[in-house]
PDB file of N, CA and C in Angstrom:
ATOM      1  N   UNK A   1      -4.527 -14.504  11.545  1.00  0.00           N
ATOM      2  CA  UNK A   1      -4.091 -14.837  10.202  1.00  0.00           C
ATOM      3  C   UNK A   1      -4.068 -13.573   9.345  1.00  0.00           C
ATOM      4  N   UNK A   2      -2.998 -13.402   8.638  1.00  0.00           N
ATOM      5  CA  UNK A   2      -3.085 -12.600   7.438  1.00  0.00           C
ATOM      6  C   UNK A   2      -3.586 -12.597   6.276  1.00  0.00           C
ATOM      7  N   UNK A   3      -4.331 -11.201   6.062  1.00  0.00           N
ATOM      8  CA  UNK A   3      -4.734 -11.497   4.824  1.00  0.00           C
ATOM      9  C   UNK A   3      -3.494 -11.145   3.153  1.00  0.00           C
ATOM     10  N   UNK A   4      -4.162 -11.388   2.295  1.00  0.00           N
ATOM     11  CA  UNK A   4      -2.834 -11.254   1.076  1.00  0.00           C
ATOM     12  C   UNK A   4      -3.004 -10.793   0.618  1.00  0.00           C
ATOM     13  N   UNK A   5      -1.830  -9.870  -0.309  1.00  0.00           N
ATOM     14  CA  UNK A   5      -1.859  -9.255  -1.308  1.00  0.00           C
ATOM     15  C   UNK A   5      -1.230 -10.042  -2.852  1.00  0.00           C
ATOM     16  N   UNK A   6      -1.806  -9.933  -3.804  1.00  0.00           N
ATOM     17  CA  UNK A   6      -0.679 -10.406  -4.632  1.00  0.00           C
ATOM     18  C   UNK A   6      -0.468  -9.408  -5.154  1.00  0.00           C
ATOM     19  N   UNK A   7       1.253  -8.814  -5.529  1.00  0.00           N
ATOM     20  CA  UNK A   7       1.471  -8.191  -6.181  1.00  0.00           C
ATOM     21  C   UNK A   7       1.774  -8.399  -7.491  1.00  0.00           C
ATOM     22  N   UNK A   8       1.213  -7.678  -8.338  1.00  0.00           N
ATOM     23  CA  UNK A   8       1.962  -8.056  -9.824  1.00  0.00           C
ATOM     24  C   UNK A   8       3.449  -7.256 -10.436  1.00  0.00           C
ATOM     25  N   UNK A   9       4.335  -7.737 -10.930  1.00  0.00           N
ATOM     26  CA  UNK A   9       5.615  -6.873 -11.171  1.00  0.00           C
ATOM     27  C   UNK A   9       5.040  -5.959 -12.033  1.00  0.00           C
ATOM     28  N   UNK A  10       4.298  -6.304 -13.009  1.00  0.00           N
ATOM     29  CA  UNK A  10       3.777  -5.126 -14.045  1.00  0.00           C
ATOM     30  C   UNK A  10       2.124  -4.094 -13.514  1.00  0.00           C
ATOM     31  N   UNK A  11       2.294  -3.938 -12.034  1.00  0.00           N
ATOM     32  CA  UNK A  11       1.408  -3.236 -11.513  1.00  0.00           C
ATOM     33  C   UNK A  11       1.705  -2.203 -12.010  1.00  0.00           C
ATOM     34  N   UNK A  12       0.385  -1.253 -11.995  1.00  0.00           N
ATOM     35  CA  UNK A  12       0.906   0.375 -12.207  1.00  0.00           C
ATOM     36  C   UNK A  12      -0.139   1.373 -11.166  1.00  0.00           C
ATOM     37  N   UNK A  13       0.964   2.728 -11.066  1.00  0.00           N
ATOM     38  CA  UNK A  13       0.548   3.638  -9.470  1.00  0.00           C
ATOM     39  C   UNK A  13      -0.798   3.212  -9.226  1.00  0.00           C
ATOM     40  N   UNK A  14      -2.108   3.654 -10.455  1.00  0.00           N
ATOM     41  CA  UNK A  14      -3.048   3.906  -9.777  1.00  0.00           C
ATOM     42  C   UNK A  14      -3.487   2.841  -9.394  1.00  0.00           C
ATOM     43  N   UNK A  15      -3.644   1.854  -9.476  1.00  0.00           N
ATOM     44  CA  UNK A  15      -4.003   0.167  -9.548  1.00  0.00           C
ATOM     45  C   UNK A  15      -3.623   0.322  -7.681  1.00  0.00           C
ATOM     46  N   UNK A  16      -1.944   0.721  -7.491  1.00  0.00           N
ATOM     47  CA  UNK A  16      -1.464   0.266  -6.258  1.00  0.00           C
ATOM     48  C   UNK A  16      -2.190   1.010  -5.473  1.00  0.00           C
ATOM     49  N   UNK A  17      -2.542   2.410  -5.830  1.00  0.00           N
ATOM     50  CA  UNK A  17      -2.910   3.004  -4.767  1.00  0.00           C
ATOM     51  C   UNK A  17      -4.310   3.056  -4.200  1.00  0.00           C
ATOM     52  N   UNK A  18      -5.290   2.211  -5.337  1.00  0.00           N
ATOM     53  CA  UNK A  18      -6.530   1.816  -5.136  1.00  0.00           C
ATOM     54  C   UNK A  18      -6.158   0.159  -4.176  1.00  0.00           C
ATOM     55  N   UNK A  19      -5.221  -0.555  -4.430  1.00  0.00           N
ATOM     56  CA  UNK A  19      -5.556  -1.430  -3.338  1.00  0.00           C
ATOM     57  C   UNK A  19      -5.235  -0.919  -1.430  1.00  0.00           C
ATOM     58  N   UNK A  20      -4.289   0.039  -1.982  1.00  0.00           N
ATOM     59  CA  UNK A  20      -3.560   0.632  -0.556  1.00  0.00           C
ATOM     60  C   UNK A  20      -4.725   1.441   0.351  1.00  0.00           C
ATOM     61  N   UNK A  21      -5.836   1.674  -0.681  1.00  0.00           N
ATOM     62  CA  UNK A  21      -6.698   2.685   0.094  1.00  0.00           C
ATOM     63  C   UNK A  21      -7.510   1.768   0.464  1.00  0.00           C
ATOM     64  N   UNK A  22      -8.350   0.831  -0.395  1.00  0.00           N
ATOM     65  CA  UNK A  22      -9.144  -0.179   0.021  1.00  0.00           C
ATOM     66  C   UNK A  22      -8.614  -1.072   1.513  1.00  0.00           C
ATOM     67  N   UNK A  23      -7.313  -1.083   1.318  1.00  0.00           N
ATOM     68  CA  UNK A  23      -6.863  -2.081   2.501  1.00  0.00           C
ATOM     69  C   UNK A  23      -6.946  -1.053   3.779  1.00  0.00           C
ATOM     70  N   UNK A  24      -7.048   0.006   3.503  1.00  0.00           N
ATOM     71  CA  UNK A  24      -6.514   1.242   4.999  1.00  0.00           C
ATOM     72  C   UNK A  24      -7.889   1.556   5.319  1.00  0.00           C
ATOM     73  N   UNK A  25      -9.077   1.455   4.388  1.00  0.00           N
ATOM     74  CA  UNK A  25     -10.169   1.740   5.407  1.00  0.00           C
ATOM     75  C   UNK A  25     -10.661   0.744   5.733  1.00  0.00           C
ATOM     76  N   UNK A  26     -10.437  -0.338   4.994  1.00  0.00           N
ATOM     77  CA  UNK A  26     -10.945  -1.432   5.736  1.00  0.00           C
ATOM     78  C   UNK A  26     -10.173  -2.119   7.028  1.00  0.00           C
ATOM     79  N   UNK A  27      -9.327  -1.359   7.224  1.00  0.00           N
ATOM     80  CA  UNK A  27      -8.397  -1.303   8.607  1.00  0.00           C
ATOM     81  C   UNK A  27      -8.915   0.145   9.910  1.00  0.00           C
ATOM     82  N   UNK A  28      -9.516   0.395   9.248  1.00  0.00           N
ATOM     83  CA  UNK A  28      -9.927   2.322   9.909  1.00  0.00           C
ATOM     84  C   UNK A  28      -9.581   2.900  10.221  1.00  0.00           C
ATOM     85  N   UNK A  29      -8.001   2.917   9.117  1.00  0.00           N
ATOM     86  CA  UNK A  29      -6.859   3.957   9.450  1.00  0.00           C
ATOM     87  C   UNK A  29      -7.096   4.713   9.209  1.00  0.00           C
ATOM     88  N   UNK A  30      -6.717   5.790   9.124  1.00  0.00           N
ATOM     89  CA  UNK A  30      -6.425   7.776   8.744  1.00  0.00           C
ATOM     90  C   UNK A  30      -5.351   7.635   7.860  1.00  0.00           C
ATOM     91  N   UNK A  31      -5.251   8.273   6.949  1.00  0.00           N
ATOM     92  CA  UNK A  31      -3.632   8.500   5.971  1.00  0.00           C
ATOM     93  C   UNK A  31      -3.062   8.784   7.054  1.00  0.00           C
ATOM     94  N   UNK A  32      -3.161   9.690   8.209  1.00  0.00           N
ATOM     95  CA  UNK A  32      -2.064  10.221   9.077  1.00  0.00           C
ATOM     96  C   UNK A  32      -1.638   8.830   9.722  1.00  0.00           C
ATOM     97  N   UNK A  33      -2.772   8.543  10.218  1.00  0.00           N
ATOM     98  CA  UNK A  33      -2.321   7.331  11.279  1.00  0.00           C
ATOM     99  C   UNK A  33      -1.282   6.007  10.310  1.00  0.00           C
ATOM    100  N   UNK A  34      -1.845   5.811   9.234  1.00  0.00           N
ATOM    101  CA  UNK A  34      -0.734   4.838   8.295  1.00  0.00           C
ATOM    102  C   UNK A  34       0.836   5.585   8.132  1.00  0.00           C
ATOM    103  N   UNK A  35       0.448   6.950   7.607  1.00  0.00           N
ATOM    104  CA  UNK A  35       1.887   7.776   7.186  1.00  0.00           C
ATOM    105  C   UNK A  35       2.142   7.257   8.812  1.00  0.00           C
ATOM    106  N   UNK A  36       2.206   7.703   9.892  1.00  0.00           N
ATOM    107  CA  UNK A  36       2.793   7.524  11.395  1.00  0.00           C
ATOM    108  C   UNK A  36       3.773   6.039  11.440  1.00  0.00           C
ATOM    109  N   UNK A  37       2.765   5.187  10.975  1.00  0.00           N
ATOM    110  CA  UNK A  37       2.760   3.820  11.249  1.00  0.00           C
ATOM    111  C   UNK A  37       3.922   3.529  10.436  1.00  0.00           C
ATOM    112  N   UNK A  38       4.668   4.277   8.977  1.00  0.00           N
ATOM    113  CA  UNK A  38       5.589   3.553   8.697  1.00  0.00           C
ATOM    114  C   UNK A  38       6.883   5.041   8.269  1.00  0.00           C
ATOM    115  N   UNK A  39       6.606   5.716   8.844  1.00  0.00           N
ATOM    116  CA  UNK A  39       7.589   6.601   9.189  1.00  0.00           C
ATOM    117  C   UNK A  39       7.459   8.034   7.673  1.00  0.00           C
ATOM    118  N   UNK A  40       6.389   8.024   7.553  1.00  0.00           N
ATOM    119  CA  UNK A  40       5.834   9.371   6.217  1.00  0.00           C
ATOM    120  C   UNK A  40       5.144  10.366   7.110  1.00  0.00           C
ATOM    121  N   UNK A  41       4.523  10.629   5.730  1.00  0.00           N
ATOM    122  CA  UNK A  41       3.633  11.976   5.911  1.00  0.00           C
ATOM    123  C   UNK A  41       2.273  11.679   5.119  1.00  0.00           C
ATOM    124  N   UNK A  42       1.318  12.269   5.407  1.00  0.00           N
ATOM    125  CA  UNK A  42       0.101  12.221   5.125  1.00  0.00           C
ATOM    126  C   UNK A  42       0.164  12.349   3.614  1.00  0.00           C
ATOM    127  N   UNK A  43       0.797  13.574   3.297  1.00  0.00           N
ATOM    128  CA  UNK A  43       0.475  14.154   1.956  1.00  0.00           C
ATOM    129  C   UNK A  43       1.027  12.814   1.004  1.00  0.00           C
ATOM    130  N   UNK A  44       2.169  12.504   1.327  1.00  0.00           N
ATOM    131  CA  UNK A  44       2.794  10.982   0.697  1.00  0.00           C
ATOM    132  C   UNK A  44       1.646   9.868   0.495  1.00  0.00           C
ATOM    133  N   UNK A  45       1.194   9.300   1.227  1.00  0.00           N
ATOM    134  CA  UNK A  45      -0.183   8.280   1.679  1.00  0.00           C
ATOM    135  C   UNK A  45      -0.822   8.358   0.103  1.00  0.00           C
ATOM    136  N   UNK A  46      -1.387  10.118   0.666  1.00  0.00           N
ATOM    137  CA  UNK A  46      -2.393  10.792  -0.117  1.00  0.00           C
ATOM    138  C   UNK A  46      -1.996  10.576  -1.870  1.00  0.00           C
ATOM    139  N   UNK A  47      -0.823  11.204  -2.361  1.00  0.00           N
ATOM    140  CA  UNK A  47      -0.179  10.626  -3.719  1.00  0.00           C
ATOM    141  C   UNK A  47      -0.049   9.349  -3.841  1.00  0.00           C
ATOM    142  N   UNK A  48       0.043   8.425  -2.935  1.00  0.00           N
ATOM    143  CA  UNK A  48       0.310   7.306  -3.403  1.00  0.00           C
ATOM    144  C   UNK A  48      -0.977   6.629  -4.024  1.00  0.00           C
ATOM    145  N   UNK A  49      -2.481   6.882  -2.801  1.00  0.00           N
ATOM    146  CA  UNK A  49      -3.251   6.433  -3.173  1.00  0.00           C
ATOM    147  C   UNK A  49      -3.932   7.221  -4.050  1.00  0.00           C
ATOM    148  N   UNK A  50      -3.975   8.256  -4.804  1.00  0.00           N
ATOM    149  CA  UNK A  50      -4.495   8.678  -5.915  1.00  0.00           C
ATOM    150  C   UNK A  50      -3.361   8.735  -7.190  1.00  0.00           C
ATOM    151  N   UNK A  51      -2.823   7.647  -7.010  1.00  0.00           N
ATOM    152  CA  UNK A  51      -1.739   7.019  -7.977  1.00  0.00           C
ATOM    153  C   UNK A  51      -0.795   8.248  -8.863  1.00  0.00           C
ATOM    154  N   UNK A  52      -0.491   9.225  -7.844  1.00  0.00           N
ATOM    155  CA  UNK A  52       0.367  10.818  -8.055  1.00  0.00           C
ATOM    156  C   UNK A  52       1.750  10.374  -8.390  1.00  0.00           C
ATOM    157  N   UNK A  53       1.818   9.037  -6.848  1.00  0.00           N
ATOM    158  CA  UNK A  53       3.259   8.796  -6.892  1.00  0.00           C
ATOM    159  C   UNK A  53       3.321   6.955  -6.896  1.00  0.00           C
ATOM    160  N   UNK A  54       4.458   6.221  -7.418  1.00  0.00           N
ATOM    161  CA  UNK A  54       4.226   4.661  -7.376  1.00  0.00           C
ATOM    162  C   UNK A  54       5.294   4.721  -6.130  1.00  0.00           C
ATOM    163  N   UNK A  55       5.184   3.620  -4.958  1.00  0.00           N
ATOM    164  CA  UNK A  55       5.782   3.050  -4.251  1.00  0.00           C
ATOM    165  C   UNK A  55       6.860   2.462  -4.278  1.00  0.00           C
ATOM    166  N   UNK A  56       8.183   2.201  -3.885  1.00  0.00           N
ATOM    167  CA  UNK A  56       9.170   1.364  -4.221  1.00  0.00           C
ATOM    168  C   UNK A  56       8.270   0.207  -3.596  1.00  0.00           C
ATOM    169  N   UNK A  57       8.655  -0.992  -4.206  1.00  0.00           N
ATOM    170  CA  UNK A  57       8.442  -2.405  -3.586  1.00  0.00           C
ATOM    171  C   UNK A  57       8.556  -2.710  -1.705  1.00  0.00           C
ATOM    172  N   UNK A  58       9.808  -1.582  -1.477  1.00  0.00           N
ATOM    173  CA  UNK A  58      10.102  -2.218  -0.099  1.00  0.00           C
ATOM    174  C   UNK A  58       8.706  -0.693   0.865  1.00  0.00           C
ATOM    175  N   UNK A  59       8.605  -0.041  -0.057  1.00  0.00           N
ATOM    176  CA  UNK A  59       7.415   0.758   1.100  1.00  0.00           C
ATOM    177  C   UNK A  59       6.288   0.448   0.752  1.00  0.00           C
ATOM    178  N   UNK A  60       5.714  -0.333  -0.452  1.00  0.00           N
ATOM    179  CA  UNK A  60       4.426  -0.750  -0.302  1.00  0.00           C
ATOM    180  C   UNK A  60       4.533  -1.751   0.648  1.00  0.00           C
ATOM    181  N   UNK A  61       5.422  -2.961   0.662  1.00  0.00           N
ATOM    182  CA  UNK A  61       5.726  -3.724   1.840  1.00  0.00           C
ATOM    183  C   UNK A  61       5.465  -3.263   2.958  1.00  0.00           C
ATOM    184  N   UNK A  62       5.972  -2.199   3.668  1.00  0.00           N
ATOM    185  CA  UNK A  62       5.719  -1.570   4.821  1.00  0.00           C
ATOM    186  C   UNK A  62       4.792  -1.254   5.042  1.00  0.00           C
ATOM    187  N   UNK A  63       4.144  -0.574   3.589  1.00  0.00           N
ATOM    188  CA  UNK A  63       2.467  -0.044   3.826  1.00  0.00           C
ATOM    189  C   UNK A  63       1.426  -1.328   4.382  1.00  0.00           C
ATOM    190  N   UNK A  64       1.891  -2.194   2.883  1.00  0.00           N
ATOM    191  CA  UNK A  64       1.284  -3.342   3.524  1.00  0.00           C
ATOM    192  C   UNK A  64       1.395  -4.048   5.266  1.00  0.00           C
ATOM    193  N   UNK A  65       2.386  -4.322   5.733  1.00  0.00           N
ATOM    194  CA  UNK A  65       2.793  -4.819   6.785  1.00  0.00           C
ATOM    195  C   UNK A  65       2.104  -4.049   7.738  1.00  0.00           C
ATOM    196  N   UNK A  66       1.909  -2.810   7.956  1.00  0.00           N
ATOM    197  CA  UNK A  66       1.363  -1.489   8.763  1.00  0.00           C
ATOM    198  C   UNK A  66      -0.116  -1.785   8.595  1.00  0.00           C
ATOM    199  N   UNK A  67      -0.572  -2.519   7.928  1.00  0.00           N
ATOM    200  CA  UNK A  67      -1.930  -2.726   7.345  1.00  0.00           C
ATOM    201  C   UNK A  67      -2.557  -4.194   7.675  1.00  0.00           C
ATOM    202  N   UNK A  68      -1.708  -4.924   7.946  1.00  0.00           N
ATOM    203  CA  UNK A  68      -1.802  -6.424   8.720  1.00  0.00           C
ATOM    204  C   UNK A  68      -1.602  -7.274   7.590  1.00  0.00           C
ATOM    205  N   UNK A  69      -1.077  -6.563   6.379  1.00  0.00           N
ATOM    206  CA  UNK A  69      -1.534  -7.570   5.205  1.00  0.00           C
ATOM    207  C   UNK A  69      -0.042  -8.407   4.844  1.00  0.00           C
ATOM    208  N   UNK A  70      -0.212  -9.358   4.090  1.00  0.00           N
ATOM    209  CA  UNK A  70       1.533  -9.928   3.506  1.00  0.00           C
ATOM    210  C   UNK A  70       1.525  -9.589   2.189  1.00  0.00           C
ATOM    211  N   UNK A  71       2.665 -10.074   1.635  1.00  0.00           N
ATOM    212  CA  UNK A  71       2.616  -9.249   0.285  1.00  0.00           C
ATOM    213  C   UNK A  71       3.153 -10.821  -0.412  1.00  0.00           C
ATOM    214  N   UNK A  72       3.289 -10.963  -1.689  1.00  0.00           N
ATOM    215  CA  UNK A  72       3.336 -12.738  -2.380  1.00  0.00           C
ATOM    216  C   UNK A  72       3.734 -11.988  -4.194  1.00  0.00           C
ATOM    217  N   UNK A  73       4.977 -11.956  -3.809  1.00  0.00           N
ATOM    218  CA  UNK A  73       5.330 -11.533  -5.668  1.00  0.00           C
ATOM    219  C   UNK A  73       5.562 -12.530  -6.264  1.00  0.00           C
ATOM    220  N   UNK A  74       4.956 -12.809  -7.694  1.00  0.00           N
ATOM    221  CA  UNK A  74       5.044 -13.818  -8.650  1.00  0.00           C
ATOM    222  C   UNK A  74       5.204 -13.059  -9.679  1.00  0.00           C
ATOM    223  N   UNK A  75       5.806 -13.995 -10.436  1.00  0.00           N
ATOM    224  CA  UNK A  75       6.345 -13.697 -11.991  1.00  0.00           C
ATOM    225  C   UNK A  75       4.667 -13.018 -13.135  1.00  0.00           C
ATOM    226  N   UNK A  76       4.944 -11.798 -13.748  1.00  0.00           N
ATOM    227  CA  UNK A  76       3.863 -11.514 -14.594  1.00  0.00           C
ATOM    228  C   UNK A  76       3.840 -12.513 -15.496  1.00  0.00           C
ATOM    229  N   UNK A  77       2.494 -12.739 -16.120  1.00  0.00           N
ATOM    230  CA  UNK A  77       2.493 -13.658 -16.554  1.00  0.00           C
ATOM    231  C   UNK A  77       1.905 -13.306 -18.556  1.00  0.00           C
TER     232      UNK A  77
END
């Protein structure tokens, strides 16, 4: 079974990149081994999760997916 993410539309970088890191060690990935897993680079990973850089929707997806997780967008509220 998968676990979930909810995303919020009005998320912002650092928010994303604190769940992206939480979800990758609690997986006992490496930034390298995730960057591998969805076709990046480490240093990318690395900005994302110290909220340098925000994700398009369809590569946090991937991040997520690479991570075992699903992703569930709902309307901000």
């Amino acid at each position: 079974m998968m676990k979930g993410i909810l995303l919020y539309c009005s998320m912002n970088a650092f928010f994303t990149g604190q769940i992206i890191e939480e979800a990758r060690k609690k997986a006992n990935m490496t930034q390298a081994e995730l960057a591998e897993k969805i076709g990046t680079n480490k240093s990318y990973i690395s900005r994302v999760e110290t909220g340098k850089t925000e994700p398009k929707v369809s590569t946090f997806y991937r991040i997520a997916s690479a991570l075992g997780l699903n992703v569930e967008l709902t309307p901000a509220m």
